[in-house]
PDB file of N, CA and C in Angstrom:
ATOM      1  N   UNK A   1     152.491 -39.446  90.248  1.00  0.00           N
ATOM      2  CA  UNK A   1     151.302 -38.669  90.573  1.00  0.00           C
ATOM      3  C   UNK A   1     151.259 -37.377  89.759  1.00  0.00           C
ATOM      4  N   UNK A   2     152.608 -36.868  89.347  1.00  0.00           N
ATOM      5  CA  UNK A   2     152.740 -35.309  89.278  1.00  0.00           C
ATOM      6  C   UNK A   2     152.054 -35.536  87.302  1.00  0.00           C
ATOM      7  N   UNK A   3     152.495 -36.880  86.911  1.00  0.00           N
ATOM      8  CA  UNK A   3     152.000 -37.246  85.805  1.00  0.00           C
ATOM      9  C   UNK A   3     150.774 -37.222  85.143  1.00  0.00           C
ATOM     10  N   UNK A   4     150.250 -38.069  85.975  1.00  0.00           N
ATOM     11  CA  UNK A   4     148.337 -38.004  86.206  1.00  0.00           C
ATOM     12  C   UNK A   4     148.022 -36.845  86.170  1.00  0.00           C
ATOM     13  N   UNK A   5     148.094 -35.554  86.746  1.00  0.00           N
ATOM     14  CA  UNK A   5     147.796 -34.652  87.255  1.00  0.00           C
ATOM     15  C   UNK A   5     147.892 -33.863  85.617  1.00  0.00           C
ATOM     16  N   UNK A   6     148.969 -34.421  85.384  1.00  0.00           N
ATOM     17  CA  UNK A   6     149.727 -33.155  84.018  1.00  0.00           C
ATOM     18  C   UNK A   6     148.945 -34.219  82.673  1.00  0.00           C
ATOM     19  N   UNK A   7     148.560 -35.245  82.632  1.00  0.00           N
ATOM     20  CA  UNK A   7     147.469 -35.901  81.708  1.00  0.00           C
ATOM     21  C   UNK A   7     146.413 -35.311  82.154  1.00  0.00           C
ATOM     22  N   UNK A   8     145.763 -34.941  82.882  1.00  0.00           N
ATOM     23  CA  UNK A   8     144.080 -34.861  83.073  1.00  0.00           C
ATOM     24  C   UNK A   8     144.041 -33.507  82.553  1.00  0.00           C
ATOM     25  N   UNK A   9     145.314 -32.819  83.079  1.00  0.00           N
ATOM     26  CA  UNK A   9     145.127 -31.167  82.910  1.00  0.00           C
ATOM     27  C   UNK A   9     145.182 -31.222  81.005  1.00  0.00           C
ATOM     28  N   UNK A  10     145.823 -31.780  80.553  1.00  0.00           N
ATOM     29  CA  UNK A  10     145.968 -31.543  79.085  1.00  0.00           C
ATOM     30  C   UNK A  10     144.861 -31.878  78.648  1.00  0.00           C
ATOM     31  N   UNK A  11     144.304 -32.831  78.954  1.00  0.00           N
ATOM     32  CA  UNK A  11     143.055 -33.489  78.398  1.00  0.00           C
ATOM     33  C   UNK A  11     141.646 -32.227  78.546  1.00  0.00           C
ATOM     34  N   UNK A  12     141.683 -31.963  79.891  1.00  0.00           N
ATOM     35  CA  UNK A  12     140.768 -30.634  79.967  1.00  0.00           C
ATOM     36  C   UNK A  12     141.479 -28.673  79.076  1.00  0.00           C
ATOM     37  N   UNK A  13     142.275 -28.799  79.066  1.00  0.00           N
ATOM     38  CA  UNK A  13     142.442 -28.342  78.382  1.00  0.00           C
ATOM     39  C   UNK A  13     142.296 -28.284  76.821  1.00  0.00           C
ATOM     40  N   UNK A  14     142.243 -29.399  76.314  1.00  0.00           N
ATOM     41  CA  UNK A  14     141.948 -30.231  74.886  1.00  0.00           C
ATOM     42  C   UNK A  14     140.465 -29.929  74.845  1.00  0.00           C
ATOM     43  N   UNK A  15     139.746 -30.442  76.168  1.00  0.00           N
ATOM     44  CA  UNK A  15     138.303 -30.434  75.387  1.00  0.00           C
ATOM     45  C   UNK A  15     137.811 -28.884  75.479  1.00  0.00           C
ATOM     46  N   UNK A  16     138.539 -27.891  76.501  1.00  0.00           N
ATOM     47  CA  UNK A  16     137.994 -26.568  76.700  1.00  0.00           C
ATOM     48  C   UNK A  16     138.725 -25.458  75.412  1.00  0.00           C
ATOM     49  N   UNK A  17     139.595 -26.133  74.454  1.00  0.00           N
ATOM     50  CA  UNK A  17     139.331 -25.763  73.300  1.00  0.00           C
ATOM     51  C   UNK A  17     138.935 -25.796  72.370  1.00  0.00           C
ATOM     52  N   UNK A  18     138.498 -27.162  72.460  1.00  0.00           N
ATOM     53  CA  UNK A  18     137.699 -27.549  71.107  1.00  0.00           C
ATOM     54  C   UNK A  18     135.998 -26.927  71.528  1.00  0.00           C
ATOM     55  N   UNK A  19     135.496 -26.774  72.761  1.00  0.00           N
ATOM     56  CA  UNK A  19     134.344 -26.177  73.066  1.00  0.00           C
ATOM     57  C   UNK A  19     134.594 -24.435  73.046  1.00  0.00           C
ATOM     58  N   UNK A  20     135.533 -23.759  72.921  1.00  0.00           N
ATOM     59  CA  UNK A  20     135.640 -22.864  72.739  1.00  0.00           C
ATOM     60  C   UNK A  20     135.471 -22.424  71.170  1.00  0.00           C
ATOM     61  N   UNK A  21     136.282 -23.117  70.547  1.00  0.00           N
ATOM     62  CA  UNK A  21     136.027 -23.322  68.924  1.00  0.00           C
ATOM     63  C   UNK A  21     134.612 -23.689  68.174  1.00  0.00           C
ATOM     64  N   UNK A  22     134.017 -24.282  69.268  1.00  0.00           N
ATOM     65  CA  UNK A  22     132.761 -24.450  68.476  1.00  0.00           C
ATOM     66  C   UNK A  22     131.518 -23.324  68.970  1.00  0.00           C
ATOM     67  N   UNK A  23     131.624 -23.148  70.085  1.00  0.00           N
ATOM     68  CA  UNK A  23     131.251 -21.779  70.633  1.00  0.00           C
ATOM     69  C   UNK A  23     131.644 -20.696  70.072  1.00  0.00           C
ATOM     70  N   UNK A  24     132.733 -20.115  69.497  1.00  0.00           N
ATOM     71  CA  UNK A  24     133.550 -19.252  68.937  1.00  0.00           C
ATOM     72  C   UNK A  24     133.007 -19.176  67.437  1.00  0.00           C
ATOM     73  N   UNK A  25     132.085 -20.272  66.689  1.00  0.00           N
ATOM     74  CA  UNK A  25     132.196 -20.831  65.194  1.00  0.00           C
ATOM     75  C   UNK A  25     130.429 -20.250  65.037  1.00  0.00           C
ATOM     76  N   UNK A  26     129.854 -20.419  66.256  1.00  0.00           N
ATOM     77  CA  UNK A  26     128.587 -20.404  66.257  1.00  0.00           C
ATOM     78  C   UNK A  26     127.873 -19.159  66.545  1.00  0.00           C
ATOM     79  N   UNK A  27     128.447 -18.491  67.585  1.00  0.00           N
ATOM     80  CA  UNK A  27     128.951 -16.896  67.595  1.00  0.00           C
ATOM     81  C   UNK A  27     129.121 -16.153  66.083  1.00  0.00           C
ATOM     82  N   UNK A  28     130.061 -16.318  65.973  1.00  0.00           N
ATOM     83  CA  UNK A  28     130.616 -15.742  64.524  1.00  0.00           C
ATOM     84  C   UNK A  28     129.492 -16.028  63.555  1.00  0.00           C
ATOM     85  N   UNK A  29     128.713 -17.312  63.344  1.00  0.00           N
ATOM     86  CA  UNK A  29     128.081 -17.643  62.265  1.00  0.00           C
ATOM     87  C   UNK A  29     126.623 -16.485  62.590  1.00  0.00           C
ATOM     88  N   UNK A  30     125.927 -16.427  64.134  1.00  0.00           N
ATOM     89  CA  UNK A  30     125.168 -16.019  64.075  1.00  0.00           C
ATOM     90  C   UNK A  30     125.171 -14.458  63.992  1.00  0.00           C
ATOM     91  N   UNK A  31     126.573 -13.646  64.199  1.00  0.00           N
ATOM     92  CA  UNK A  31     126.807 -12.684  64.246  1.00  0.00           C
ATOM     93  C   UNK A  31     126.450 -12.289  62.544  1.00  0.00           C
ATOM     94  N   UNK A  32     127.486 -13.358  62.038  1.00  0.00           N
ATOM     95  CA  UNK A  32     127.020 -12.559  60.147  1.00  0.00           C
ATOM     96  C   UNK A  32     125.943 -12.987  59.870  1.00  0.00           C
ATOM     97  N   UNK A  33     125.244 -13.719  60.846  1.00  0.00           N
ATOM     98  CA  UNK A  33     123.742 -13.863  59.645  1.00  0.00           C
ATOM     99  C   UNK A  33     123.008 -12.453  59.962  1.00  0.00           C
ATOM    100  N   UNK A  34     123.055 -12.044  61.302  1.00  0.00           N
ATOM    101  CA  UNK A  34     122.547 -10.644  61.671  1.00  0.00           C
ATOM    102  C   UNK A  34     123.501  -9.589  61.298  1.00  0.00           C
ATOM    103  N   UNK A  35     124.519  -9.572  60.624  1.00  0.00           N
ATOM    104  CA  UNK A  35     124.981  -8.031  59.840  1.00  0.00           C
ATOM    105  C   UNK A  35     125.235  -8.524  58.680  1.00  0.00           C
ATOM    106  N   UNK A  36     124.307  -9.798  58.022  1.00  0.00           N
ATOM    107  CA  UNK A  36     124.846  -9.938  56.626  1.00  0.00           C
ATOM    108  C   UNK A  36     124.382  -8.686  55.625  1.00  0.00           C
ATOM    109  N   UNK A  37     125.034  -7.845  55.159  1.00  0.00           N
ATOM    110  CA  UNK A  37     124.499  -6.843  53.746  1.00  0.00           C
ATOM    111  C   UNK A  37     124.446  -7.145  52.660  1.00  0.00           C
ATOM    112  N   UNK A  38     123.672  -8.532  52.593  1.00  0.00           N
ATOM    113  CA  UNK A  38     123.218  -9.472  51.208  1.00  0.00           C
ATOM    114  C   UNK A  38     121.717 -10.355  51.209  1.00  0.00           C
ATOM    115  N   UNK A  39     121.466 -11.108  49.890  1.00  0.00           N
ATOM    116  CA  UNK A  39     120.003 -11.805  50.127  1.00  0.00           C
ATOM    117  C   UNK A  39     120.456 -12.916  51.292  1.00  0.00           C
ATOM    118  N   UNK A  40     119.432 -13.340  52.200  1.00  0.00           N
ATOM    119  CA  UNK A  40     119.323 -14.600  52.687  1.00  0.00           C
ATOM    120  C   UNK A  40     119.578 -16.053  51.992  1.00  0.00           C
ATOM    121  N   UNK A  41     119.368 -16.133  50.923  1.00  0.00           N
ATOM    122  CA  UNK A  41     119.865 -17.088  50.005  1.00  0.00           C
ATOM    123  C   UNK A  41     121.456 -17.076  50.029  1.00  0.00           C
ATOM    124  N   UNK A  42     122.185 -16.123  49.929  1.00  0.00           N
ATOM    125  CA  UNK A  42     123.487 -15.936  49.848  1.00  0.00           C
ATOM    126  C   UNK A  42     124.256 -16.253  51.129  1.00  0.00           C
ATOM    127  N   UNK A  43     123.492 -15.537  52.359  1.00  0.00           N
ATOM    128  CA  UNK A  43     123.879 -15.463  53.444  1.00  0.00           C
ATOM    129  C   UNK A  43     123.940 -17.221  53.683  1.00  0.00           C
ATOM    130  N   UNK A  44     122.757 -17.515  53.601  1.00  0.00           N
ATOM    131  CA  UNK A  44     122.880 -18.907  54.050  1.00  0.00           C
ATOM    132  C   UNK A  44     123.653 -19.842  53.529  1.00  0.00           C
ATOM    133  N   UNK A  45     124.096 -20.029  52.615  1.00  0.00           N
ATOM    134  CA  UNK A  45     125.353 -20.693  51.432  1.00  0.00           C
ATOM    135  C   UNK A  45     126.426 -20.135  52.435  1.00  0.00           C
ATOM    136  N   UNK A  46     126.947 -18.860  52.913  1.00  0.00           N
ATOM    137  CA  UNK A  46     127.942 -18.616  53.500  1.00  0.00           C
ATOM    138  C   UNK A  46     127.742 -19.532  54.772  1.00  0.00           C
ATOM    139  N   UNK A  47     126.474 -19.597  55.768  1.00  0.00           N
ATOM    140  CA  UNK A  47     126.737 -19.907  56.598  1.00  0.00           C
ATOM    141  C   UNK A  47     126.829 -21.492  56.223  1.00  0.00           C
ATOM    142  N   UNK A  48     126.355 -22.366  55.576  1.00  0.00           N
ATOM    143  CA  UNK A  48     126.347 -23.794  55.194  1.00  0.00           C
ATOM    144  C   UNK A  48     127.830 -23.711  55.094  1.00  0.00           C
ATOM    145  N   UNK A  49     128.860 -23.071  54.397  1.00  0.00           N
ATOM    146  CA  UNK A  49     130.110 -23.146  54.283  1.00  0.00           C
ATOM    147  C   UNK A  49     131.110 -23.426  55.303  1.00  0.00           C
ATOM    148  N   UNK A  50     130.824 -21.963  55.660  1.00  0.00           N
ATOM    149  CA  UNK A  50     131.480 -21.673  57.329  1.00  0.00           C
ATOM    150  C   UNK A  50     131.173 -22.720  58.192  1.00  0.00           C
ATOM    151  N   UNK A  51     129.799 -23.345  58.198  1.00  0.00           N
ATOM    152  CA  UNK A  51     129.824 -24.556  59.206  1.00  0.00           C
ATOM    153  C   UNK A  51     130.620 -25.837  58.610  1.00  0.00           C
ATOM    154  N   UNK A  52     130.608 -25.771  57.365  1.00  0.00           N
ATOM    155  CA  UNK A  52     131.391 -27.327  56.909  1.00  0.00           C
ATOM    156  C   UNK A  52     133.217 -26.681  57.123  1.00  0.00           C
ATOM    157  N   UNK A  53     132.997 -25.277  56.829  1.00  0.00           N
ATOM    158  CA  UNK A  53     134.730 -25.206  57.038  1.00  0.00           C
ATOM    159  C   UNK A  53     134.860 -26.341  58.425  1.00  0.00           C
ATOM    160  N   UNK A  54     134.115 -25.195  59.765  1.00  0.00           N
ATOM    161  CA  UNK A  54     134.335 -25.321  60.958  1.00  0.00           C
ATOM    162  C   UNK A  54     134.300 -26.892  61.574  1.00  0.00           C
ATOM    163  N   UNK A  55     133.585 -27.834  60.917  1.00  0.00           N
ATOM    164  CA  UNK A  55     133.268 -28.883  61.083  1.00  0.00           C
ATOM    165  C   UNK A  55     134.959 -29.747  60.491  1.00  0.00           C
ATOM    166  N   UNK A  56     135.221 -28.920  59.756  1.00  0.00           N
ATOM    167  CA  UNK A  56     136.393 -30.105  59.598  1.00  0.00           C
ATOM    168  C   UNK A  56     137.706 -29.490  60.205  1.00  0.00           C
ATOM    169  N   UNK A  57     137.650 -27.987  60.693  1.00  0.00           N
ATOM    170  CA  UNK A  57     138.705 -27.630  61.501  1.00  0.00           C
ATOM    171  C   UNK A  57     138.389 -28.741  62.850  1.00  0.00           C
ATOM    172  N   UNK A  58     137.289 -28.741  63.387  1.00  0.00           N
ATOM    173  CA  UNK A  58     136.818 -29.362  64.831  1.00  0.00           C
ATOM    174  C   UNK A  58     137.487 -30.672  64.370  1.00  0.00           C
ATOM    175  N   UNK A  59     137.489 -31.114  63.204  1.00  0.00           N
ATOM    176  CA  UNK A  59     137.538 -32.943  63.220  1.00  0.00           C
ATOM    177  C   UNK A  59     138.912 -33.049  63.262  1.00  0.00           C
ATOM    178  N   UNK A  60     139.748 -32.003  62.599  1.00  0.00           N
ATOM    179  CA  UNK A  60     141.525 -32.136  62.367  1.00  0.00           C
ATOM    180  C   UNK A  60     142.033 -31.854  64.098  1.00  0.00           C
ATOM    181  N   UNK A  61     141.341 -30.920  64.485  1.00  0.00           N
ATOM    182  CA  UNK A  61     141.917 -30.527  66.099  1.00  0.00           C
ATOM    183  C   UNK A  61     141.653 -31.818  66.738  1.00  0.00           C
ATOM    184  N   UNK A  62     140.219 -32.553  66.987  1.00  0.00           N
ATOM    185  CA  UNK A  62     139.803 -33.767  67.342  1.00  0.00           C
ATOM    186  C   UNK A  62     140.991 -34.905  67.498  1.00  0.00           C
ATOM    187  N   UNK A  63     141.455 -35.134  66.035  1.00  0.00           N
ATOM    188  CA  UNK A  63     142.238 -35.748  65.548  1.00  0.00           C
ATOM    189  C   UNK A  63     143.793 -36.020  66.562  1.00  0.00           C
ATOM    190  N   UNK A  64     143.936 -35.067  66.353  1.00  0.00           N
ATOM    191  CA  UNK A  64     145.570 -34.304  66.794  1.00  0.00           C
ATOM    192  C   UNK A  64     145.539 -34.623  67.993  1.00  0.00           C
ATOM    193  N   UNK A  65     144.216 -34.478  69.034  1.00  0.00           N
ATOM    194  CA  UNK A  65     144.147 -34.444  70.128  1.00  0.00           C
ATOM    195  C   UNK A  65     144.016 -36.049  70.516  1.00  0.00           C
ATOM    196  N   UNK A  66     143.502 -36.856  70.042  1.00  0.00           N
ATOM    197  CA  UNK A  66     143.632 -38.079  70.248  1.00  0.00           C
ATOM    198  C   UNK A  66     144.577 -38.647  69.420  1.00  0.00           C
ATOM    199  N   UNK A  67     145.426 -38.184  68.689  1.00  0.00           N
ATOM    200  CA  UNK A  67     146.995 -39.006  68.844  1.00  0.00           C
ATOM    201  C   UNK A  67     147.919 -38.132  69.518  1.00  0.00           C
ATOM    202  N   UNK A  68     147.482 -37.713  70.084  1.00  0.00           N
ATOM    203  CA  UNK A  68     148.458 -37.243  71.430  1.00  0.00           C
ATOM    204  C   UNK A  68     148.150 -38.046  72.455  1.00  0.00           C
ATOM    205  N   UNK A  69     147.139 -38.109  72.619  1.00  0.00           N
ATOM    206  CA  UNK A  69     146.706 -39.115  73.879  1.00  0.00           C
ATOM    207  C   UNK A  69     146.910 -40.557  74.032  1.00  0.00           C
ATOM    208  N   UNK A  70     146.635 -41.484  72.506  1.00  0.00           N
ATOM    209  CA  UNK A  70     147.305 -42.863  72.370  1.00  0.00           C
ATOM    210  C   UNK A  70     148.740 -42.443  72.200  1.00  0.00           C
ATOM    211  N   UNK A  71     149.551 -41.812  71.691  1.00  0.00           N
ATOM    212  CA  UNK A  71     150.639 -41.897  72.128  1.00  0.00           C
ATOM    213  C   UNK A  71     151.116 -41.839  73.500  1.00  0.00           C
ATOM    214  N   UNK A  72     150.542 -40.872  74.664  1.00  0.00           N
ATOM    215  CA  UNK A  72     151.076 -41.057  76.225  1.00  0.00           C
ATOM    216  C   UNK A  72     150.215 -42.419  76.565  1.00  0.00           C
ATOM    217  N   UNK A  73     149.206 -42.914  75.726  1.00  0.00           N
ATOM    218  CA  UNK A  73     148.721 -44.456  76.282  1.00  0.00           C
ATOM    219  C   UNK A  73     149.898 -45.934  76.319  1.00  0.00           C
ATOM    220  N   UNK A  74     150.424 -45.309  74.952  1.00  0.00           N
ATOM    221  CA  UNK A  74     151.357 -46.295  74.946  1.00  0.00           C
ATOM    222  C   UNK A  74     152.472 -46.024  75.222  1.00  0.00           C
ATOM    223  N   UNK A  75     153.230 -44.628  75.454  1.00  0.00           N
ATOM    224  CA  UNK A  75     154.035 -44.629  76.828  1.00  0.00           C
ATOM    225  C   UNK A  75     154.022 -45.156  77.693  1.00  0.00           C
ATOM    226  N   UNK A  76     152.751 -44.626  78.503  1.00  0.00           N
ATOM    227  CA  UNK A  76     152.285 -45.615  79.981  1.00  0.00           C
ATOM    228  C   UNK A  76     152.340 -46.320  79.873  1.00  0.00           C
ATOM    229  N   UNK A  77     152.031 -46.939  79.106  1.00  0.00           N
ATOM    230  CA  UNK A  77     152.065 -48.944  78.888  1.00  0.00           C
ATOM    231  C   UNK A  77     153.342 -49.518  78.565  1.00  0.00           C
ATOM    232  N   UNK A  78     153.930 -48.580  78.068  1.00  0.00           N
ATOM    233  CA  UNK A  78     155.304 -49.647  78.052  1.00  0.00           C
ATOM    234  C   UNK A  78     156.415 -49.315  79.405  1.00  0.00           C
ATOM    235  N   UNK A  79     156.178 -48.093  80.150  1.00  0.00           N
ATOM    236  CA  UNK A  79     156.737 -47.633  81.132  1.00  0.00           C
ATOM    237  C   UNK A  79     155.951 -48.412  81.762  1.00  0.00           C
ATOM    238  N   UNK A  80     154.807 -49.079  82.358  1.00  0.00           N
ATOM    239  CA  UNK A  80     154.246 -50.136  83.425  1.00  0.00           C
ATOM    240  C   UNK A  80     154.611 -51.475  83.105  1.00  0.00           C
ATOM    241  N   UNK A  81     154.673 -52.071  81.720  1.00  0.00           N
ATOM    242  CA  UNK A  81     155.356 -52.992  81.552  1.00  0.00           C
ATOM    243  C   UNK A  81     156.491 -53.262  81.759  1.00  0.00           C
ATOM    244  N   UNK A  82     157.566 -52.346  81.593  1.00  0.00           N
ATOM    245  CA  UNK A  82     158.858 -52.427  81.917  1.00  0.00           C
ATOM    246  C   UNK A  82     158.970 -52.572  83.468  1.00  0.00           C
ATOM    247  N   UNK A  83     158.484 -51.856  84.335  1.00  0.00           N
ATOM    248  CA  UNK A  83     158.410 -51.591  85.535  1.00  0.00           C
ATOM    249  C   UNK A  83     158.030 -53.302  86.555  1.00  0.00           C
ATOM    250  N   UNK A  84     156.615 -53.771  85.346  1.00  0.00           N
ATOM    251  CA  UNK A  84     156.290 -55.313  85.789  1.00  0.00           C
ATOM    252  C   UNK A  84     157.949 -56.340  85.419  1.00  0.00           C
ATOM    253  N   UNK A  85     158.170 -56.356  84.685  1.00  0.00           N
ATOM    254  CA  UNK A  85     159.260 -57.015  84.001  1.00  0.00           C
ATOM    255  C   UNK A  85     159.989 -56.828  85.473  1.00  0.00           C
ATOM    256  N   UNK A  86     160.372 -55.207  85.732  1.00  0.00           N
ATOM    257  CA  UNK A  86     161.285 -55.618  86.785  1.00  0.00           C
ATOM    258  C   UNK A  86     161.047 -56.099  88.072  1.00  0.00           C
ATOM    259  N   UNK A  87     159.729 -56.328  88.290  1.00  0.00           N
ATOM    260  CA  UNK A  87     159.243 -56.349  89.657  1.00  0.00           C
ATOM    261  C   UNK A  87     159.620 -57.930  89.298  1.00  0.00           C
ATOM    262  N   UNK A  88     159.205 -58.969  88.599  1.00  0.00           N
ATOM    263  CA  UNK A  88     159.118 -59.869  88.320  1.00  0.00           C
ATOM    264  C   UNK A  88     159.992 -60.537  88.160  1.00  0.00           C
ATOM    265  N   UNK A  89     161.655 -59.734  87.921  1.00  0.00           N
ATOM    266  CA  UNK A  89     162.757 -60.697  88.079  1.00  0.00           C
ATOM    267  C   UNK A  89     163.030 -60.204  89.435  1.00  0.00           C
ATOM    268  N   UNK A  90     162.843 -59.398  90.123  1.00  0.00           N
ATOM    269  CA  UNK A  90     162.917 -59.111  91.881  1.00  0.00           C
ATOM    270  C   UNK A  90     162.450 -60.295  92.255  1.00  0.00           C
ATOM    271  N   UNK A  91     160.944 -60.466  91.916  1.00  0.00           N
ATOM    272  CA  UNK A  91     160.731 -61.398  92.878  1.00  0.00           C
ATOM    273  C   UNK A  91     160.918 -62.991  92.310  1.00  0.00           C
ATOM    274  N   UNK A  92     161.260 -63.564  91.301  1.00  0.00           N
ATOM    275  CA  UNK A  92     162.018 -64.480  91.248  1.00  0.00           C
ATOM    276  C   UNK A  92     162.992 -64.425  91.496  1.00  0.00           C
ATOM    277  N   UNK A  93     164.232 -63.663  91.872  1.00  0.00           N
ATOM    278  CA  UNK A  93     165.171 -63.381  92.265  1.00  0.00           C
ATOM    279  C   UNK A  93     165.143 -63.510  94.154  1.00  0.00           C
ATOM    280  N   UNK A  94     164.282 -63.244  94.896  1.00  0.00           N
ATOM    281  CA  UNK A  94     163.933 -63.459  96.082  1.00  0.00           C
ATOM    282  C   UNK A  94     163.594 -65.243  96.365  1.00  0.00           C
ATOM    283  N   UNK A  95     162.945 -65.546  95.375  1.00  0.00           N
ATOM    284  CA  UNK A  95     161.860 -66.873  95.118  1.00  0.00           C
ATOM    285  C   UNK A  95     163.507 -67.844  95.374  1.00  0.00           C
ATOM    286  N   UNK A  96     164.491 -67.441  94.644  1.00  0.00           N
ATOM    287  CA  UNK A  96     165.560 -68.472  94.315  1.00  0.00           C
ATOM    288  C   UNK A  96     166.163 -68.345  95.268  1.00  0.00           C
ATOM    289  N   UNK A  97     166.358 -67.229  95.959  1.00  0.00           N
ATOM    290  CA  UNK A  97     166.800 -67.070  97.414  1.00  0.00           C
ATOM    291  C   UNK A  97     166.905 -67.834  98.180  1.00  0.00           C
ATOM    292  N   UNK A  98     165.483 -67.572  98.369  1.00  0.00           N
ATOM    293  CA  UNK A  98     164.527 -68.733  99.707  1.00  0.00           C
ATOM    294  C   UNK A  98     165.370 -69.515  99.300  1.00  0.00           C
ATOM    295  N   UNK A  99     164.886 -70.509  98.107  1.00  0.00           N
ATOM    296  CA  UNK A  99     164.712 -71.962  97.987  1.00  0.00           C
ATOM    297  C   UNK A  99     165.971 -71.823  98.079  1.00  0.00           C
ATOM    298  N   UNK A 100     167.015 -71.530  98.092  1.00  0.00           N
ATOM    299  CA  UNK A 100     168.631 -71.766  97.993  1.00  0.00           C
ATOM    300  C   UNK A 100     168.512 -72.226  99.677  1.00  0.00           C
ATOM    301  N   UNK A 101     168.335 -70.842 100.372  1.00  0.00           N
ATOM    302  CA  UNK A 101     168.341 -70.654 102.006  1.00  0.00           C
ATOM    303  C   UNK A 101     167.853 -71.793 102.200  1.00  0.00           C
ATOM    304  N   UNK A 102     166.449 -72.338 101.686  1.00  0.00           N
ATOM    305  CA  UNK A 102     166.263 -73.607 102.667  1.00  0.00           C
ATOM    306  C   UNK A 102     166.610 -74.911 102.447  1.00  0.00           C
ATOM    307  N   UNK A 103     167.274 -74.873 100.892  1.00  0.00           N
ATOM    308  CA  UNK A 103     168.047 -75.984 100.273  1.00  0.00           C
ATOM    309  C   UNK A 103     169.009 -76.353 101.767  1.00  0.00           C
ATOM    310  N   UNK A 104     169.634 -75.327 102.015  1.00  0.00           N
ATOM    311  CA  UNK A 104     171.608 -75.004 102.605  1.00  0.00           C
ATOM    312  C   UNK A 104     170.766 -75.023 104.102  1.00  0.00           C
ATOM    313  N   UNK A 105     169.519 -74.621 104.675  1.00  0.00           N
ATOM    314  CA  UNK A 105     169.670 -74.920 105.764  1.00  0.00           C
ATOM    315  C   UNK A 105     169.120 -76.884 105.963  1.00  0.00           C
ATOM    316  N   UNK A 106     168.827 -77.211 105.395  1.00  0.00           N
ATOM    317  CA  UNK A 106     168.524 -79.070 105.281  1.00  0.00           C
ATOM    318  C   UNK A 106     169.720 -79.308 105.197  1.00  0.00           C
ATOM    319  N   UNK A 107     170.781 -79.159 104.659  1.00  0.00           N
ATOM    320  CA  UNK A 107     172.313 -79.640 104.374  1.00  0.00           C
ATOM    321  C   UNK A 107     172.701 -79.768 105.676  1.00  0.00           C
ATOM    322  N   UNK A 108     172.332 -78.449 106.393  1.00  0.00           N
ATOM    323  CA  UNK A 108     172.959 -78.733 107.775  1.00  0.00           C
ATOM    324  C   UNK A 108     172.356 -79.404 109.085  1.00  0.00           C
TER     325      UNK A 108
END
């Protein structure tokens, strides 16, 4: 449970930075277009920039953030598989039981 809890939290945390970053990108962009001390032609080339920087910082963070996440996917998955595996020689292990028990009680 304490697991789940500590996946969801990372995950919201993941997306409340990448929305901070783009909030943070858009801010900033509109801040220098209103104290740019140059032509509008210029200004705007800066801001076309600044947004393609920001666009590929967002895509590398993106990135990072979803192979973090298929990696705890396939944790989980092999920690539930393993877990089936063992449930599964338990209960063939019970299964052979029985049938032993009721083999040995017909004998008698």
């Amino acid at each position: 449970m304490e697991e789940n809890y500590s996946e969801a939290n990372t995950g919201k945390i993941v997306w409340g930075f990448l929305t901070g970053l783009l909030v943070g990108g858009l801010i900033g962009a509109g801040t220098m277009l209103l104290l740019a001390p140059q032509s509008g032609k210029k200004t705007r080339e800066q801001i076309r920039l600044k947004g393609i920087e920001l666009r590929d910082q967002t895509a590398g963070v993106f990135e990072d953030a979803m192979s973090q996440t298929r990696d705890k996917v396939h944790l989980v998955t092999d920690r539930v598989n393993e877990e089936a595996d063992k449930l599964e020689k338990r209960g063939k292990a019970i299964i052979d039981g029985a049938k032993k028990g009721i083999e040995n009680s017909r004998k008698i």
